[in-house]
Structure formats: C-alpha cells, structure tokens
C-alpha atoms as a PDB file:
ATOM      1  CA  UNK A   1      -3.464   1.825  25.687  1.00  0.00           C
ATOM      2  CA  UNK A   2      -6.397   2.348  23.310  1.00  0.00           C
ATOM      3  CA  UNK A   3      -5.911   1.380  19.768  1.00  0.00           C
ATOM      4  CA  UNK A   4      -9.068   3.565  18.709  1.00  0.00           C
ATOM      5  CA  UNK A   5      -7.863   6.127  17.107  1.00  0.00           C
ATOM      6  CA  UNK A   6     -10.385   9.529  16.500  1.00  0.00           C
ATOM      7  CA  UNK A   7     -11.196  10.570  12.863  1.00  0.00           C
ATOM      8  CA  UNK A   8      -9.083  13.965  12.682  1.00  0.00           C
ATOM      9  CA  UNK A   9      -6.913  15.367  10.726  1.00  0.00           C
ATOM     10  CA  UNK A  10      -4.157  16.619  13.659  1.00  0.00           C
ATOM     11  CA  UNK A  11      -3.522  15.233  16.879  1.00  0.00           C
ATOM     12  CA  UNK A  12      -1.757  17.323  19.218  1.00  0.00           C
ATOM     13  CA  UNK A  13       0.922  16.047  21.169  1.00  0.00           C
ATOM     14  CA  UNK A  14      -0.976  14.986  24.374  1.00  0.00           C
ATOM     15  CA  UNK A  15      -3.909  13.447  22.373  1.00  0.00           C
ATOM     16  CA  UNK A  16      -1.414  11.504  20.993  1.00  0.00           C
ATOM     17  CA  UNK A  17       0.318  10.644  24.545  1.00  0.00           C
ATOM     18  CA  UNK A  18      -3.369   9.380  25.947  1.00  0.00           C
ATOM     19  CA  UNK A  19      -4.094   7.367  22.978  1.00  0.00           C
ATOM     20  CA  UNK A  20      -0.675   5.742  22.799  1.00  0.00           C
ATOM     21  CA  UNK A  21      -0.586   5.375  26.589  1.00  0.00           C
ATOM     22  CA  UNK A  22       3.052   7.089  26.780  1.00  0.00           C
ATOM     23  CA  UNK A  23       4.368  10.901  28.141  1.00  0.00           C
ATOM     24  CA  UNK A  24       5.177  13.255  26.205  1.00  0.00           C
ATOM     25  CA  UNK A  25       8.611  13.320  26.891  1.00  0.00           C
ATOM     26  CA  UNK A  26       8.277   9.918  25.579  1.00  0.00           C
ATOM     27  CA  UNK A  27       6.529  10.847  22.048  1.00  0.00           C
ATOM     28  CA  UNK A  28       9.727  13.837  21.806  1.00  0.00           C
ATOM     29  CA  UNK A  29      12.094  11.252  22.141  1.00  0.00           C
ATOM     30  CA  UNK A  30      11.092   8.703  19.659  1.00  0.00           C
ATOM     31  CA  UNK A  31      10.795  10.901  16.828  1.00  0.00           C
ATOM     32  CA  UNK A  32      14.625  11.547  17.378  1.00  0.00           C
ATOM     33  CA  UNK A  33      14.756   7.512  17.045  1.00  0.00           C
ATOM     34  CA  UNK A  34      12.324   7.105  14.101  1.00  0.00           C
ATOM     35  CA  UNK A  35      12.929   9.429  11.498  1.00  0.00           C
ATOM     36  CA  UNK A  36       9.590   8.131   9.885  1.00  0.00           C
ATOM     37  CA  UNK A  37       7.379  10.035  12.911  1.00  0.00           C
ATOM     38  CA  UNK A  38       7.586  13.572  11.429  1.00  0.00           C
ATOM     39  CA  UNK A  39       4.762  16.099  13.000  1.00  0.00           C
ATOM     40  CA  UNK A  40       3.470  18.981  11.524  1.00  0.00           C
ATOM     41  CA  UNK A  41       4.248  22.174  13.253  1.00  0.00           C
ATOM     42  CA  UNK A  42       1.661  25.107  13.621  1.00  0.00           C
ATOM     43  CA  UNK A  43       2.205  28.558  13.990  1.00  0.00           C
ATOM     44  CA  UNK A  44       2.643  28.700  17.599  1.00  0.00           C
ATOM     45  CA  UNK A  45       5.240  25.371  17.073  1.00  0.00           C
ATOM     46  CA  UNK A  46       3.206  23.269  18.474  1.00  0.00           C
ATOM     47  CA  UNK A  47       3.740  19.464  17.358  1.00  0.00           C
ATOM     48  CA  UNK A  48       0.560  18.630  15.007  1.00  0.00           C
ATOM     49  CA  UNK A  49       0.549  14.535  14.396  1.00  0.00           C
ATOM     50  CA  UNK A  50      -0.998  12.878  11.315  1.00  0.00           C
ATOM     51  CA  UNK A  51      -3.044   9.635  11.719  1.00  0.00           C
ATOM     52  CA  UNK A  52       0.061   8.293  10.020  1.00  0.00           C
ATOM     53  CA  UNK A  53       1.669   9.263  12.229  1.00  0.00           C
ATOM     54  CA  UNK A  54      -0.154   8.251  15.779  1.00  0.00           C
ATOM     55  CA  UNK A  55      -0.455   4.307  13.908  1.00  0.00           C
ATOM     56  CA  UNK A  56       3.165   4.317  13.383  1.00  0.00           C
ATOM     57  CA  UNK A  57       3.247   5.508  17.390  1.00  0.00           C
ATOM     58  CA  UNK A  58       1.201   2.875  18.196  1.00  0.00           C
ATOM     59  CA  UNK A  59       3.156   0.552  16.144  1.00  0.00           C
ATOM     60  CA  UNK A  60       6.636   1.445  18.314  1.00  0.00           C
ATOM     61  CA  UNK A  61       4.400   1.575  21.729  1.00  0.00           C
ATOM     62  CA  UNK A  62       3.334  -2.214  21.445  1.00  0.00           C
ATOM     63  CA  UNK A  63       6.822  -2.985  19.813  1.00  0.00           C
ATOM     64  CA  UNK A  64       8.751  -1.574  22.626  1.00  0.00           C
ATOM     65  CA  UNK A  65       6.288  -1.889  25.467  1.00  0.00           C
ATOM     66  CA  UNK A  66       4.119  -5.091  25.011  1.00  0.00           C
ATOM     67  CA  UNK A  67       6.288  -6.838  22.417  1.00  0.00           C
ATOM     68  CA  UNK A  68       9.767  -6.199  24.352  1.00  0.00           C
ATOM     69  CA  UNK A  69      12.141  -5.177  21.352  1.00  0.00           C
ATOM     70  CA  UNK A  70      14.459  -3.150  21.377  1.00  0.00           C
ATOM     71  CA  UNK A  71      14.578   0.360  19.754  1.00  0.00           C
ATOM     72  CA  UNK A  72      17.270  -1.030  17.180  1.00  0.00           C
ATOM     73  CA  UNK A  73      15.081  -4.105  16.820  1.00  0.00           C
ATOM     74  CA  UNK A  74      11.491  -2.312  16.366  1.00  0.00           C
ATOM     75  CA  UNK A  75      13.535   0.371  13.700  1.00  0.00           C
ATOM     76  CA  UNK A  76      14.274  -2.264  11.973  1.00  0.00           C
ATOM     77  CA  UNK A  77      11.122  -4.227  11.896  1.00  0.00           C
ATOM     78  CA  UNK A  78       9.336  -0.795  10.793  1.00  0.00           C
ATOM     79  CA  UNK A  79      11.485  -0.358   7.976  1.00  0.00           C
ATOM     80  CA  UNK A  80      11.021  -3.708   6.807  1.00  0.00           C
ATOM     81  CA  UNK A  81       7.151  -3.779   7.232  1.00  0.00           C
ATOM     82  CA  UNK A  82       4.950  -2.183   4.881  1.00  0.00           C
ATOM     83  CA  UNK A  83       1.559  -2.368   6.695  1.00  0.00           C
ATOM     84  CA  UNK A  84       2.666  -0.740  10.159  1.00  0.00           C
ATOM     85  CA  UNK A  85      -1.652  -1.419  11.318  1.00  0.00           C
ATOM     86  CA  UNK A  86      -0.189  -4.705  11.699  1.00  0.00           C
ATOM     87  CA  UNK A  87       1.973  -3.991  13.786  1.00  0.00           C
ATOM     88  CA  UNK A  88      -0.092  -2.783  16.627  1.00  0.00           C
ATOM     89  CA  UNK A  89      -2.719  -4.721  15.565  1.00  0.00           C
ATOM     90  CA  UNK A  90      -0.420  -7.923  15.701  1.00  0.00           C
ATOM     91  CA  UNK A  91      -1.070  -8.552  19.748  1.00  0.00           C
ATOM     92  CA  UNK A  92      -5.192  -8.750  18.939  1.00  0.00           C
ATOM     93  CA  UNK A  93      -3.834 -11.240  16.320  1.00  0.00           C
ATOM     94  CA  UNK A  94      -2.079 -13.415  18.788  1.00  0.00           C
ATOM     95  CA  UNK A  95      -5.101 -13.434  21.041  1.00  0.00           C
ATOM     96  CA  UNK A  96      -7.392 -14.824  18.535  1.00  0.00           C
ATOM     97  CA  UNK A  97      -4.699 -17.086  17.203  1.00  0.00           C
ATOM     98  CA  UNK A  98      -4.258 -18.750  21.101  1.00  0.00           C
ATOM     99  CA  UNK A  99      -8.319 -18.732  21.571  1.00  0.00           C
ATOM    100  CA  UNK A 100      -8.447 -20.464  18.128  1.00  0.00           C
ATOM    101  CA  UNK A 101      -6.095 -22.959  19.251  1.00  0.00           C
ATOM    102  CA  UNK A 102      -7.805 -24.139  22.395  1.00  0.00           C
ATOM    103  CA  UNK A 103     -10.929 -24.252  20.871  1.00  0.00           C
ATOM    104  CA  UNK A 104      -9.367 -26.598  18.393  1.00  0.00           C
ATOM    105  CA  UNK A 105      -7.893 -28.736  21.268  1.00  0.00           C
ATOM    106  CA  UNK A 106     -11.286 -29.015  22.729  1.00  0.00           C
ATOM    107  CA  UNK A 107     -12.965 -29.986  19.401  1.00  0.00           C
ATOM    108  CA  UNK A 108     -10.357 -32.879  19.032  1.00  0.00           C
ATOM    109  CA  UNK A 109     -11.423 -34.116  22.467  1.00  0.00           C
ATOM    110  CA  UNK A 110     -14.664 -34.237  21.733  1.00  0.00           C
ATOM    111  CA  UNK A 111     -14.245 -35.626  18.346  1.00  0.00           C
ATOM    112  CA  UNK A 112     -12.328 -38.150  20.224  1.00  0.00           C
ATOM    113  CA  UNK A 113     -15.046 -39.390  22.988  1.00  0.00           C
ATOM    114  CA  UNK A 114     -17.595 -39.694  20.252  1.00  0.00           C
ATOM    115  CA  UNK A 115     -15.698 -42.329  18.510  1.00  0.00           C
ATOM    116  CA  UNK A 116     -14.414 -44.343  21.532  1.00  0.00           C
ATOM    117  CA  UNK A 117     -18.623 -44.143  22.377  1.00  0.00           C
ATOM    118  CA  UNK A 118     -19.491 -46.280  19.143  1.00  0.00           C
END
C-alpha cells in the first residue's frame, strides 16, 4: 500500500484501488459498508473519489487489513474518530513508538555500565 496520496481533485476508481492496495470490487463494496465514502459521479457514471474520500479508504484498508478489525469494529472506530489521517497513519506511529522504545532500553544499559565503571 502507498500512503502518498497525489494532489488532485478526483481520483477515479482504479487510482484509488492502486493507492489503497485493494480491487475494485473491493472499493464498491465498502462504500455499501461506510456510508461516509460517498464518490462523485461524472457524466458517463463513473465513480469520481475526493481526497476525503481515498484517506478515509486508507483509513478502513489498514483497519481491516493491517490492523485486523472487523468491519463492525473499524465502522465504529471511524465514527468515533475525528482525525481519520490517524488512522492510517497510526501503524507509522507504532513503528516509531517500538524504535523509540529500544533505543530507550539501550540508553538504560549504557547508563547502567557507566556507573558500575566508577
């Protein structure tokens, strides 16, 4: 999945599917499970996503797919979040948080062989 998301206005539905990292049959079927994922349609109905949109997409991929919750569970955790960045941002978050730790670990090590040395 890439998290970059372009600087456009519309996405259509597969530019959506490769950022997100899910089909398109995929994409179809969450907007009937998250009324909050509401495309655009153009004059040829074609499905025309917001960037609101695609972050709230990514949001439900790394719920659902990296995050293992269940559709219920990430519908819920949506509607109760008001910065939905976080959400897919939220696995980064983790990674720094774990790196911080063990770079805290080893600074307590050494902390502690300098003042057995003395």
């Amino acid at each position: 999945m890439t998290s970059e998301i372009p600087e456009k206005l519309y996405f259509k539905i597969g530019e959506v599917s490769k950022i997100a990292g899910v089909a398109p049959h995929v994409l179809r079927y969450w907007e009937s499970e998250f009324t909050s994922i509401k495309p655009k349609r153009a004059g040829s109905k074609q499905r025309l996503y917001r960037r609101k949109d695609v972050e709230l997409i990514l949001a439900i991929q790394n719920l659902l797919h990296d995050q293992g919750y269940t559709i219920a569970g990430a519908r819920k955790l949506i509607d109760e979040t008001e910065d939905i960045k976080s959400l897919y941002l939220e696995e980064k978050i983790e990674d720094h948080h774990a790196q911080l730790g063990s770079i805290k670990e080893e600074l307590i090590e050494l902390r502690n062989l300098l003042s057995t040395k003395k």
